[in-house]
C-alpha atoms as a PDB file:
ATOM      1  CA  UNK A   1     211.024 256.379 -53.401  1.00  0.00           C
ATOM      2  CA  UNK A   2     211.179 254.367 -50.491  1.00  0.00           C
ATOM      3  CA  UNK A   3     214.078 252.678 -49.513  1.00  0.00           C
ATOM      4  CA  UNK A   4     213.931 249.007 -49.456  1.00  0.00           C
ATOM      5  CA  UNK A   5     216.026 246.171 -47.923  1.00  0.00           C
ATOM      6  CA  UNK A   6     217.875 244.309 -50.738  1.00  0.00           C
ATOM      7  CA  UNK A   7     217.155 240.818 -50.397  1.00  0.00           C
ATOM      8  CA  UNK A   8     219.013 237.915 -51.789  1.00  0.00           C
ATOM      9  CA  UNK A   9     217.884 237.665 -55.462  1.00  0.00           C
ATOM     10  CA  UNK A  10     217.477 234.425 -57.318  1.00  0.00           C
ATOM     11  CA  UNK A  11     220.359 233.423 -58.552  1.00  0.00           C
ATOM     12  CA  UNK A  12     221.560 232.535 -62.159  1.00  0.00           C
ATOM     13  CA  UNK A  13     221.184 229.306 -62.140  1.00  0.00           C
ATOM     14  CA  UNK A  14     217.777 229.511 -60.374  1.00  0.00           C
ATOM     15  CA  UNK A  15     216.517 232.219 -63.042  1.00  0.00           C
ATOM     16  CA  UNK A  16     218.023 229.898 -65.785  1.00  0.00           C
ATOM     17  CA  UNK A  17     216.301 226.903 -64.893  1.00  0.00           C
ATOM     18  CA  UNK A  18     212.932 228.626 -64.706  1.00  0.00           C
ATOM     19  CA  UNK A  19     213.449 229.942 -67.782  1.00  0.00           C
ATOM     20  CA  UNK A  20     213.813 226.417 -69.709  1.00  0.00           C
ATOM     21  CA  UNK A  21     210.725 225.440 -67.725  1.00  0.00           C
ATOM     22  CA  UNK A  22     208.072 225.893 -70.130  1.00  0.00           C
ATOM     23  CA  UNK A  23     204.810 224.169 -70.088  1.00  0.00           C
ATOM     24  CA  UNK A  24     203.707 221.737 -72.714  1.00  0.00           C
ATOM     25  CA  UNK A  25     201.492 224.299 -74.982  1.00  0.00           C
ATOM     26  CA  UNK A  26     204.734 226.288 -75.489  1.00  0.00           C
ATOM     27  CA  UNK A  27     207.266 223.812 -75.142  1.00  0.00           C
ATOM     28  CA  UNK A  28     207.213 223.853 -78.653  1.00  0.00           C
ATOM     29  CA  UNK A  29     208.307 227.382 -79.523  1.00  0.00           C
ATOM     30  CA  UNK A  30     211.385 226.602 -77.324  1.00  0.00           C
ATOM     31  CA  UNK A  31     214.095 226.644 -80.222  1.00  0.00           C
ATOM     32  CA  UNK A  32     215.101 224.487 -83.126  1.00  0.00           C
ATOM     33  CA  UNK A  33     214.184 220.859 -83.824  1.00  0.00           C
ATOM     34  CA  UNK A  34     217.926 218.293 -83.466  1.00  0.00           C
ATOM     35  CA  UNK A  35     217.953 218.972 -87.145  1.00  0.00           C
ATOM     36  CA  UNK A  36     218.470 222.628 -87.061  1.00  0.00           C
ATOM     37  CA  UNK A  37     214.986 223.447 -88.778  1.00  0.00           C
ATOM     38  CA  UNK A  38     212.236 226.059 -87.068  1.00  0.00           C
ATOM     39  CA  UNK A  39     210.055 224.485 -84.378  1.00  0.00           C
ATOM     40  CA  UNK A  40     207.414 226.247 -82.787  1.00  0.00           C
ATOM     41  CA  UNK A  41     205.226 229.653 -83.917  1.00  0.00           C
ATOM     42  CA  UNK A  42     206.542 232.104 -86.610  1.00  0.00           C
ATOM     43  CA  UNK A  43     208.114 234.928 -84.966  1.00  0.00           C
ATOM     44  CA  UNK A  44     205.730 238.323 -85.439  1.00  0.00           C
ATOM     45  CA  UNK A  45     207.889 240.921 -86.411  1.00  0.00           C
ATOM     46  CA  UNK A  46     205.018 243.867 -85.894  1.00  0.00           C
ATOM     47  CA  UNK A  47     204.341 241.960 -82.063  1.00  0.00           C
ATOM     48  CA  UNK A  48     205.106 244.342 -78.866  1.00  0.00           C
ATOM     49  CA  UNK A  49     204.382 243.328 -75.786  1.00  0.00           C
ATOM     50  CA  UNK A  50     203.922 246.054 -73.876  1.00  0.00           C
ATOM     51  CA  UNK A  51     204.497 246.136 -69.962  1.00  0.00           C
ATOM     52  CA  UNK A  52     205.249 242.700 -70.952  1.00  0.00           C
ATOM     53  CA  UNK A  53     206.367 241.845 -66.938  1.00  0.00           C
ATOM     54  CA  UNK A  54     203.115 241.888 -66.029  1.00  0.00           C
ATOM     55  CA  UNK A  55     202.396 238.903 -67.679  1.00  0.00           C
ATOM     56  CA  UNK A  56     202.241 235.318 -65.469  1.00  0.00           C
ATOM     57  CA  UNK A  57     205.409 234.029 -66.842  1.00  0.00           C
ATOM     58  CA  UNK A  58     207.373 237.643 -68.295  1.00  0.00           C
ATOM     59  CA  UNK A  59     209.017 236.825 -71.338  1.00  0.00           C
ATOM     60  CA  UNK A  60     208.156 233.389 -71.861  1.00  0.00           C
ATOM     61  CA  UNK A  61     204.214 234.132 -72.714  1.00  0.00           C
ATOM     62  CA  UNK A  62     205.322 236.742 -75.066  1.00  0.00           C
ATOM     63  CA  UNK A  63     208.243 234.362 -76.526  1.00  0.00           C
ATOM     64  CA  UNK A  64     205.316 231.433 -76.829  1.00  0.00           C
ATOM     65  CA  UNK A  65     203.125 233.580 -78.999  1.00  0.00           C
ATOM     66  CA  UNK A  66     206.134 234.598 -81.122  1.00  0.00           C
ATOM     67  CA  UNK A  67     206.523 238.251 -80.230  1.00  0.00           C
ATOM     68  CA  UNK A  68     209.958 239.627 -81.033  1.00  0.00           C
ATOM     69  CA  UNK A  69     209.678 243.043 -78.834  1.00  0.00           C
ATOM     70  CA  UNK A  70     209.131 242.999 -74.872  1.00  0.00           C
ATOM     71  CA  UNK A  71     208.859 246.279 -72.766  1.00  0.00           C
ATOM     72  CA  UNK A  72     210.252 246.348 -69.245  1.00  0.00           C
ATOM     73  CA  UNK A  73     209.961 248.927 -67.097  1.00  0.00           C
ATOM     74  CA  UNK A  74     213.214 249.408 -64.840  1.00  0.00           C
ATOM     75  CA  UNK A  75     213.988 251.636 -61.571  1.00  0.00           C
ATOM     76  CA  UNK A  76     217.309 251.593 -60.239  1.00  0.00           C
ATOM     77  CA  UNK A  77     217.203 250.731 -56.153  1.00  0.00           C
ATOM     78  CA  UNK A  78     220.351 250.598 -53.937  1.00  0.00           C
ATOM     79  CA  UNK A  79     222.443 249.509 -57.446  1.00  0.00           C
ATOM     80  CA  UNK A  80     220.127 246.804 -58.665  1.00  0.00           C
ATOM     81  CA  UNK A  81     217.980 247.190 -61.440  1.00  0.00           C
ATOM     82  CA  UNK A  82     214.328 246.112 -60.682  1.00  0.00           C
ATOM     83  CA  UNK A  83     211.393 246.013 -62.873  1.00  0.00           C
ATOM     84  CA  UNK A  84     208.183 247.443 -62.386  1.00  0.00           C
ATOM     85  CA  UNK A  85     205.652 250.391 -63.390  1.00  0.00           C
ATOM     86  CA  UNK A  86     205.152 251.838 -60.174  1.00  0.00           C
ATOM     87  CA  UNK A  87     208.022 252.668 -57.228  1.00  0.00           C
ATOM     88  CA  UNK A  88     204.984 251.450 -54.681  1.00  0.00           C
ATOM     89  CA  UNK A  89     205.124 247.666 -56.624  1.00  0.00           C
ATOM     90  CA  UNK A  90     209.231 247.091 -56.523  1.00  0.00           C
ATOM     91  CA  UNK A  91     210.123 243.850 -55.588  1.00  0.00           C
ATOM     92  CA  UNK A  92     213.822 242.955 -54.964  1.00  0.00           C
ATOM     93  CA  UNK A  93     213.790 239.465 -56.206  1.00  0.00           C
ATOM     94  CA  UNK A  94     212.245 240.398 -59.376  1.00  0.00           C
ATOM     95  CA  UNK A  95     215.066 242.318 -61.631  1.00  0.00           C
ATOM     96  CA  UNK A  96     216.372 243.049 -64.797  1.00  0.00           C
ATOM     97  CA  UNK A  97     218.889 239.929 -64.934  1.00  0.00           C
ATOM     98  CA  UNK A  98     216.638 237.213 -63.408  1.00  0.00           C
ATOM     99  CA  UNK A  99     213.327 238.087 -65.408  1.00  0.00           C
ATOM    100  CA  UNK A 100     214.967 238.926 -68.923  1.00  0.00           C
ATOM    101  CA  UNK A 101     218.524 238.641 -69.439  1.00  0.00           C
ATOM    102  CA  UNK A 102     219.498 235.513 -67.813  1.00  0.00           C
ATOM    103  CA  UNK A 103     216.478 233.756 -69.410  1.00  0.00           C
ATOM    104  CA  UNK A 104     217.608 235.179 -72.751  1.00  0.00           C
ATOM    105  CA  UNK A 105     221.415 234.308 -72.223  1.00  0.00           C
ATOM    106  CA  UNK A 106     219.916 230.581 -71.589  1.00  0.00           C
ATOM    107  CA  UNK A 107     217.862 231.044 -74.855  1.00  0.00           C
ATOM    108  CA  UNK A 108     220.420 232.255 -77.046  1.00  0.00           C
ATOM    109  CA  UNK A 109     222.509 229.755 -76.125  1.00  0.00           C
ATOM    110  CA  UNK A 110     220.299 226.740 -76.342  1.00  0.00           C
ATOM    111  CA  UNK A 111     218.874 227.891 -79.836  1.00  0.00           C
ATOM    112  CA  UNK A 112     222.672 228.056 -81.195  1.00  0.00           C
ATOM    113  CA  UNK A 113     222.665 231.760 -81.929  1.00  0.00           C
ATOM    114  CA  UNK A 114     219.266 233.471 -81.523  1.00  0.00           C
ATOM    115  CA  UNK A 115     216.232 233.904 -79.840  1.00  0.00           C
ATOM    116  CA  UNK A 116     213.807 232.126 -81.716  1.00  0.00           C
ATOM    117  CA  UNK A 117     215.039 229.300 -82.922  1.00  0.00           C
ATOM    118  CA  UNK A 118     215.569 228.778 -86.457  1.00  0.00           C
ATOM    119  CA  UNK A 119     215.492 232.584 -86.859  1.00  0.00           C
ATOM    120  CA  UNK A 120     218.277 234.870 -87.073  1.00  0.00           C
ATOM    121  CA  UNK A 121     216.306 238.319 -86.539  1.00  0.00           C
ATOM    122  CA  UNK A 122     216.807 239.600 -83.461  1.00  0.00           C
ATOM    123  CA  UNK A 123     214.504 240.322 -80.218  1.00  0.00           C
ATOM    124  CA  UNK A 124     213.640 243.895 -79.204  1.00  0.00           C
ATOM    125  CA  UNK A 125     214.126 244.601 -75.427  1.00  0.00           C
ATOM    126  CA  UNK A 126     212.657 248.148 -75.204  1.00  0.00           C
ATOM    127  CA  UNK A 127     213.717 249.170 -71.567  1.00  0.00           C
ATOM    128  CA  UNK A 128     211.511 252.084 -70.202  1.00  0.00           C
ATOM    129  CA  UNK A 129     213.662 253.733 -67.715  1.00  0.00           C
ATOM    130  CA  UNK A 130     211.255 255.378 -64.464  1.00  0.00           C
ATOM    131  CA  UNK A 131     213.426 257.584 -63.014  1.00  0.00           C
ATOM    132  CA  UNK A 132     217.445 258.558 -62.441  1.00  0.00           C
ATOM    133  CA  UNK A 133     217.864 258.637 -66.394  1.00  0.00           C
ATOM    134  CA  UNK A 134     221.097 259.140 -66.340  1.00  0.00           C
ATOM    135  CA  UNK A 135     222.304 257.576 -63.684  1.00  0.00           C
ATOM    136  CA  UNK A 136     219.758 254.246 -64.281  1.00  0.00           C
ATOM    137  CA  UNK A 137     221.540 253.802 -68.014  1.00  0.00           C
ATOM    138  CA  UNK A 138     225.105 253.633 -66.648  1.00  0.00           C
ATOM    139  CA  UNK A 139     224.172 250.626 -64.094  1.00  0.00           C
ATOM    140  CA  UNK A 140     222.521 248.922 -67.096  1.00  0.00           C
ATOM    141  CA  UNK A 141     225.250 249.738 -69.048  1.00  0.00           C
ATOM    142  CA  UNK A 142     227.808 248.246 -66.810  1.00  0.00           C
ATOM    143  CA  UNK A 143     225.376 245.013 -66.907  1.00  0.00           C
ATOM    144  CA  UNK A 144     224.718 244.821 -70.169  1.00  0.00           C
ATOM    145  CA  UNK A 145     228.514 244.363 -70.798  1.00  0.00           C
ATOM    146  CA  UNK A 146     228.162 241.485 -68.964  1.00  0.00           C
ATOM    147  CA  UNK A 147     226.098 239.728 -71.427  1.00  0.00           C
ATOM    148  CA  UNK A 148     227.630 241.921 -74.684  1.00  0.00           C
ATOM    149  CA  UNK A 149     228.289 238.742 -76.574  1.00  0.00           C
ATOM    150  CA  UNK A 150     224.430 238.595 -77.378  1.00  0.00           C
ATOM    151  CA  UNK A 151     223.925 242.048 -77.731  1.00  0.00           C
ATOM    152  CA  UNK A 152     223.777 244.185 -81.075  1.00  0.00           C
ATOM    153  CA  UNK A 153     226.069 246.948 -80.443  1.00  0.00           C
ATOM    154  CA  UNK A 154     226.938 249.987 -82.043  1.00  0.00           C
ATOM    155  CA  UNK A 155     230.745 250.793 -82.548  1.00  0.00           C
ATOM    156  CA  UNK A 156     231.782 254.398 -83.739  1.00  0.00           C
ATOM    157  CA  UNK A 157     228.189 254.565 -85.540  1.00  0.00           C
ATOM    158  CA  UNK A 158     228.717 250.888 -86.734  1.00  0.00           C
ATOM    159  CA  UNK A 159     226.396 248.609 -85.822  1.00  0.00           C
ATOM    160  CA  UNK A 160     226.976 244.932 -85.303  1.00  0.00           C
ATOM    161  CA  UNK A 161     223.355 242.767 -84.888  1.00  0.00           C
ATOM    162  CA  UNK A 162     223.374 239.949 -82.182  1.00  0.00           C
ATOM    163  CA  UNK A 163     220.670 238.102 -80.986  1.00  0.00           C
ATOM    164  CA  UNK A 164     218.690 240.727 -78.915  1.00  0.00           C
ATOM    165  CA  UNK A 165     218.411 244.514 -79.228  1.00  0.00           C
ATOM    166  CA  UNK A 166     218.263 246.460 -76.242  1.00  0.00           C
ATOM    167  CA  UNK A 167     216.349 249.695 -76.873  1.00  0.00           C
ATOM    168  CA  UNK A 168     216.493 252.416 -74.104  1.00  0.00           C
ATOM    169  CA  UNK A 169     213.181 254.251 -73.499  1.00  0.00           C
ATOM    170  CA  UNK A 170     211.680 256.323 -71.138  1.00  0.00           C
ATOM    171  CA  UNK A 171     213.666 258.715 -68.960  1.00  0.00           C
ATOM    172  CA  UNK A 172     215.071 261.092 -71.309  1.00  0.00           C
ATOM    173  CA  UNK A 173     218.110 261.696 -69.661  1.00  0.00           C
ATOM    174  CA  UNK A 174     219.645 258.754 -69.976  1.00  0.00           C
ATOM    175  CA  UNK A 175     220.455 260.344 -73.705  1.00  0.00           C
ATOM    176  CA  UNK A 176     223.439 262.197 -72.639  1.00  0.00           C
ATOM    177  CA  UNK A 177     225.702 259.502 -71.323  1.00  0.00           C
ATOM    178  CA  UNK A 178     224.349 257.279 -74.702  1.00  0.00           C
ATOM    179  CA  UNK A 179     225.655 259.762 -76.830  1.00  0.00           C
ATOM    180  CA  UNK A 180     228.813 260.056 -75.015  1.00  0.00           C
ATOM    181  CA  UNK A 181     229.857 256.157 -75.790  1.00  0.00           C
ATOM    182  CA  UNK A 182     231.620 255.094 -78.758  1.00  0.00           C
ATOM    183  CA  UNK A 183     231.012 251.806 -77.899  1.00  0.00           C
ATOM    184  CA  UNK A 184     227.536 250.979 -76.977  1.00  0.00           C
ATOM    185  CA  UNK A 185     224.914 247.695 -76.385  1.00  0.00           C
ATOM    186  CA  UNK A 186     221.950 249.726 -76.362  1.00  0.00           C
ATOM    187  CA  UNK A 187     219.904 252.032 -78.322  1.00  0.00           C
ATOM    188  CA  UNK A 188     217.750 255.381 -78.510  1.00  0.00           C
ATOM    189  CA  UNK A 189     213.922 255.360 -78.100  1.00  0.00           C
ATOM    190  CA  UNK A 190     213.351 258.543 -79.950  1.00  0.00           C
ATOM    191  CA  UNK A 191     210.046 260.448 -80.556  1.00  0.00           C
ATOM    192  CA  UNK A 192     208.837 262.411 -83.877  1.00  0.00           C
ATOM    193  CA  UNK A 193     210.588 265.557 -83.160  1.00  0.00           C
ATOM    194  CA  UNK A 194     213.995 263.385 -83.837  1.00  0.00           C
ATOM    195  CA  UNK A 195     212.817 262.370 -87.454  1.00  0.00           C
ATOM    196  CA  UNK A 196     215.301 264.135 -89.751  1.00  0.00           C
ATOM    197  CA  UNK A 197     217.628 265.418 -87.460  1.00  0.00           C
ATOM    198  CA  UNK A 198     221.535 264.936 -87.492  1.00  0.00           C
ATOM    199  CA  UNK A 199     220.959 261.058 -84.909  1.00  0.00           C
ATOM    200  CA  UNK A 200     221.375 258.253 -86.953  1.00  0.00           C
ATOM    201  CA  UNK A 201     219.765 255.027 -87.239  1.00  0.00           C
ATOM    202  CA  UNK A 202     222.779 253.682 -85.695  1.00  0.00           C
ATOM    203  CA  UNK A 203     221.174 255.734 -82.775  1.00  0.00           C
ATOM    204  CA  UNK A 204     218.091 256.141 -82.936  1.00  0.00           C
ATOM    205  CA  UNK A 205     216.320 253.153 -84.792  1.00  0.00           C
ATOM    206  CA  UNK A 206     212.856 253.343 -82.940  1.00  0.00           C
ATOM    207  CA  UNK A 207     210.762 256.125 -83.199  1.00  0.00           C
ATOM    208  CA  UNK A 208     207.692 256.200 -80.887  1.00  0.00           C
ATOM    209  CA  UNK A 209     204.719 258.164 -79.951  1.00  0.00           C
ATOM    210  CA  UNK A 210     201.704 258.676 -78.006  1.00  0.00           C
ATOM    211  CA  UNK A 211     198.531 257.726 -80.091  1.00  0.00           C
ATOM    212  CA  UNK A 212     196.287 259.883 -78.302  1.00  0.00           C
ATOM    213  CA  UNK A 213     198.146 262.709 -78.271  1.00  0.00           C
ATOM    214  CA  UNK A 214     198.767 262.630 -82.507  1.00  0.00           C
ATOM    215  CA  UNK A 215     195.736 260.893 -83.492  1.00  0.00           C
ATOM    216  CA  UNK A 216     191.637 261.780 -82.255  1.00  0.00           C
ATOM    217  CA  UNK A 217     190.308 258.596 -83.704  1.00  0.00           C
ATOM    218  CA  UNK A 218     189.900 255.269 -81.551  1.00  0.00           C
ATOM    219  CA  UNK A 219     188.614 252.895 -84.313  1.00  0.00           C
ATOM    220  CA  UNK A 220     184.845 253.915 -84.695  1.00  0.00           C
ATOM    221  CA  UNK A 221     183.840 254.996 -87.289  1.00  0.00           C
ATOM    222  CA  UNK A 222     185.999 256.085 -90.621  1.00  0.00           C
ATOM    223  CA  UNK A 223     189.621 257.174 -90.342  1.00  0.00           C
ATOM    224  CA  UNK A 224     189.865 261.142 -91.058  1.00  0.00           C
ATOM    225  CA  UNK A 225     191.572 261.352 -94.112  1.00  0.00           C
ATOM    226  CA  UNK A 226     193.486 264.198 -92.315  1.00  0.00           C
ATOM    227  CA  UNK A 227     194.928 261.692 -89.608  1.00  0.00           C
ATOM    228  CA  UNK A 228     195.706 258.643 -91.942  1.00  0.00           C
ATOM    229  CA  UNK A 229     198.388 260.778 -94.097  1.00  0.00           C
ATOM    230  CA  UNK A 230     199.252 262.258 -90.606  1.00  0.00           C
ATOM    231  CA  UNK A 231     200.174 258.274 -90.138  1.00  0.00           C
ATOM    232  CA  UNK A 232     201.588 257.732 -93.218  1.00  0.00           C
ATOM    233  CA  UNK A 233     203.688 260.763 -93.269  1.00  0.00           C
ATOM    234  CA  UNK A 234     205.557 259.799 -90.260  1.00  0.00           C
ATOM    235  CA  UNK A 235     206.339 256.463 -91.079  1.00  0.00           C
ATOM    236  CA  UNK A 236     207.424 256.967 -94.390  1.00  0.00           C
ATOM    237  CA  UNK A 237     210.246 259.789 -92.798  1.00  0.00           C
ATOM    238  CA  UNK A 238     211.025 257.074 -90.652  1.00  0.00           C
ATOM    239  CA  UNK A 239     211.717 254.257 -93.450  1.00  0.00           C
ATOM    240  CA  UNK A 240     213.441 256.777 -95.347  1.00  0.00           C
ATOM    241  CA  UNK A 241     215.942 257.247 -92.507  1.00  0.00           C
ATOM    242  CA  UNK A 242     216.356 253.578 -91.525  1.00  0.00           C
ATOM    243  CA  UNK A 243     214.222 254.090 -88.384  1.00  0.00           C
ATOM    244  CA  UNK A 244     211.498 251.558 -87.142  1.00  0.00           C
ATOM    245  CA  UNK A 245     207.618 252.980 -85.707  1.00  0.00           C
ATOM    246  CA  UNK A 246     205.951 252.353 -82.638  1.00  0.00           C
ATOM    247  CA  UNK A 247     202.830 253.565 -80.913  1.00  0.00           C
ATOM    248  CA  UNK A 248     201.431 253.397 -77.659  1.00  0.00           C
ATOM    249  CA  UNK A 249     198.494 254.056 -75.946  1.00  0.00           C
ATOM    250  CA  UNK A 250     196.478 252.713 -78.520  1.00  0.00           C
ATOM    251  CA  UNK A 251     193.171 250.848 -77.781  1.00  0.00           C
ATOM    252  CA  UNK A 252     193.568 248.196 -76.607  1.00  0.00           C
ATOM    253  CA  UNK A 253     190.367 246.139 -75.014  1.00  0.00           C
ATOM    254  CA  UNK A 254     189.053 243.439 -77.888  1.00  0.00           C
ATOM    255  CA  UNK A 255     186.592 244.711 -80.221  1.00  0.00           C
ATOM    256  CA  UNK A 256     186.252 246.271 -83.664  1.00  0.00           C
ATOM    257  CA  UNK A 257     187.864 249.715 -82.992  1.00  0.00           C
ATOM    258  CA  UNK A 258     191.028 247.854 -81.915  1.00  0.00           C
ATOM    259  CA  UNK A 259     191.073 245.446 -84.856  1.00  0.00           C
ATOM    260  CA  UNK A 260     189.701 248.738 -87.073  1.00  0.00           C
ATOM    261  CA  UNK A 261     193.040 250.507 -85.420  1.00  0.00           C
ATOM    262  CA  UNK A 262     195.333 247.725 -86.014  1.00  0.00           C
ATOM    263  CA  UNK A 263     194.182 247.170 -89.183  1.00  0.00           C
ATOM    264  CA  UNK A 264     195.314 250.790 -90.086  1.00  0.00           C
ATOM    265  CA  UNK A 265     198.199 250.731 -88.253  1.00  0.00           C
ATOM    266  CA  UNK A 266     199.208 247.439 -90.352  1.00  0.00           C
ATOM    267  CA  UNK A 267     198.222 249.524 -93.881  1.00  0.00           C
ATOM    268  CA  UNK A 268     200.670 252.280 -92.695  1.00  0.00           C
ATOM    269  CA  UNK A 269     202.979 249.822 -92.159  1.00  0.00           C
ATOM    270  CA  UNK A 270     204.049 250.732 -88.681  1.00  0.00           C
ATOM    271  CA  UNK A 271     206.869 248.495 -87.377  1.00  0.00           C
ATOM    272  CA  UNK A 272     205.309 247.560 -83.837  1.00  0.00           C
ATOM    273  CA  UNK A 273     202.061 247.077 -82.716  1.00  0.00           C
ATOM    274  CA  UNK A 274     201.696 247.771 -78.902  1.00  0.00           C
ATOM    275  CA  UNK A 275     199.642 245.823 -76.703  1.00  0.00           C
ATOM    276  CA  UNK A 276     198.823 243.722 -73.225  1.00  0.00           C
ATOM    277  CA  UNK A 277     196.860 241.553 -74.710  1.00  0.00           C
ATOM    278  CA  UNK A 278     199.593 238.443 -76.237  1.00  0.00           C
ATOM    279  CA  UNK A 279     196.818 236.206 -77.552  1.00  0.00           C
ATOM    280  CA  UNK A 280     194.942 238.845 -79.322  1.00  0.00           C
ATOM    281  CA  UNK A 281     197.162 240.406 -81.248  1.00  0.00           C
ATOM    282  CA  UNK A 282     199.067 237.135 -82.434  1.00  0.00           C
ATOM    283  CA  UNK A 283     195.170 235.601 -83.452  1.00  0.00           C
ATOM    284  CA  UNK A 284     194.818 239.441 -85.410  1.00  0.00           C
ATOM    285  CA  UNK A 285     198.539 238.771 -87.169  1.00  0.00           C
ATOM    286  CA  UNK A 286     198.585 235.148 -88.000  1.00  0.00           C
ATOM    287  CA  UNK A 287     194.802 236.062 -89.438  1.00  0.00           C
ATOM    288  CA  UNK A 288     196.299 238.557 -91.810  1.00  0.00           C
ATOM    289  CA  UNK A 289     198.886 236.210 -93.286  1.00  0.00           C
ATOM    290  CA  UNK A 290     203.112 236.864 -93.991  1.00  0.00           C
ATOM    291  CA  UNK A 291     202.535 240.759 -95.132  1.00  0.00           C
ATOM    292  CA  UNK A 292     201.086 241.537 -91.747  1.00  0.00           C
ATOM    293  CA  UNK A 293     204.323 240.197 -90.235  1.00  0.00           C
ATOM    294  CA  UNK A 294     206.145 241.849 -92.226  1.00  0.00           C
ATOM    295  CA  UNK A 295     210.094 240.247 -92.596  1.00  0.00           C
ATOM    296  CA  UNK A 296     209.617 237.786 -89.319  1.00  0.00           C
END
């Protein structure tokens, strides 16, 4: 990777303030009403937004149509954490803290507890380290302490649920130094080959896998029998052992093999549905009705 001049970053109170600036058509999904009661869109519990900083407005857009999981892609440069899919697109000013946690902080604060307000459950940040495993999770471990009082954590196997979830992907070294901590504010991104081994939930409460690489069907056409108890299969070992289901690399371009896909995925009961496509997917949910979503 090339080495790049650290610029000044924005600083908290810049990030904050840009993260309470919401325009009018999402204004609404802010937080609670002065009484205390839910304003804005039902949070989606099954809603992923995936590569979610490459959205106009990361975070917010996902947060206005009531996703509860955003993925960020991180690199670790010269000690800061920046976000991006590619080493050739870093940017310094555009980080870990000023496009997700500050803006969260602010969120949790204003909305007395959580991140959409009027509902307890918390967010998903699924954090897809690039490279450096290892060494990448212990500098966002040392700045995840920072903001630990919103942060489920996991103590001796225990875990204690705050406001937002941070779930480490990616990298799969940064495992090691996880399983080292007793005390931790971040979680496992595991893969099928971790289903019924000795890792906990407490761990490992995501489980997620390449759709093209388990499943040959893209929506057209019937399901194979074959591949739909494939589907099934897996996510029922996951329930069983507490653990949540994600795919990516599903299809994702609007049409009838996505909603056919979707539609499946939904029957199975898979916990996350990935996409880009914020709009689309909340439209497919809200169409389903509460079941769809499931508990959010």
């Amino acid at each position: 990777m090339a080495h790049l001049t650290r610029r000044r970053v924005v600083t908290t109170a810049l990030a904050t303030a840009a993260a309470g600036a919401l325009i009018p058509a999402q204004a609404a999904a802010a937080g609670p009403t002065a009484t205390g009661r839910p304003s804005g869109p039902r949070p989606l519990a099954r809603a992923h937004a995936h590569n979610d900083y490459l959205h106009p407005r990361p975070l917010r857009d996902a947060l206005g149509h009531g996703f509860t999981s955003v993925e960020a892609d991180i690199f670790l440069v010269d000690g800061e954490l920046l976000v991006a899919h590619e080493a050739e697109t870093l940017d310094p000013t555009r980080t870990l803290v000023s496009l997700y946690l500050d803006p969260l902080l602010a969120r949790v604060r204003a909305n007395h507890g959580s991140v959409h307000g009027g509902h307890p459950a918390p967010l998903q940040l699924l954090i897809d380290i690039k490279a450096d495993g290892a060494a990448a999770y212990l500098a966002l471990d040392r700045v995840l302490r920072r903001y630990r009082h919103i942060l489920t954590r996991s103590v001796h196997g225990r875990v204690r649920t705050g406001a937002v979830t941070p779930v480490i992907s990616g990298d799969r070294a940064a495992r090691v130094p996880m399983e080292a901590q007793t005390t931790r504010y971040a979680f496992y991104d595991g893969r099928p080959e971790d289903l019924g081994t000795a890792a906990p939930a407490s761990f490992i409460p995501l489980v997620s896998a390449n759709w093209a690489t388990n499943f040959s069907w893209r929506g057209a056409g019937p399901f194979p029998a074959a591949e739909r108890d494939r589907l099934r299969t897996l996510v029922s070992a996951a329930h069983a052992g507490g653990q949540r289901v994600r795919f990516w690399g599903t299809p994702d371009v609007a049409g009838p093999e996505r909603d056919a896909v979707w539609n499946e995925l939904v029957a199975a009961d898979v916990d996350h549905l990935n996409t880009d496509d914020l709009a689309g997917l909340e439209t497919f949910l809200r169409r389903r009705g509460p079941r769809s979503r499931r508990s959010g």
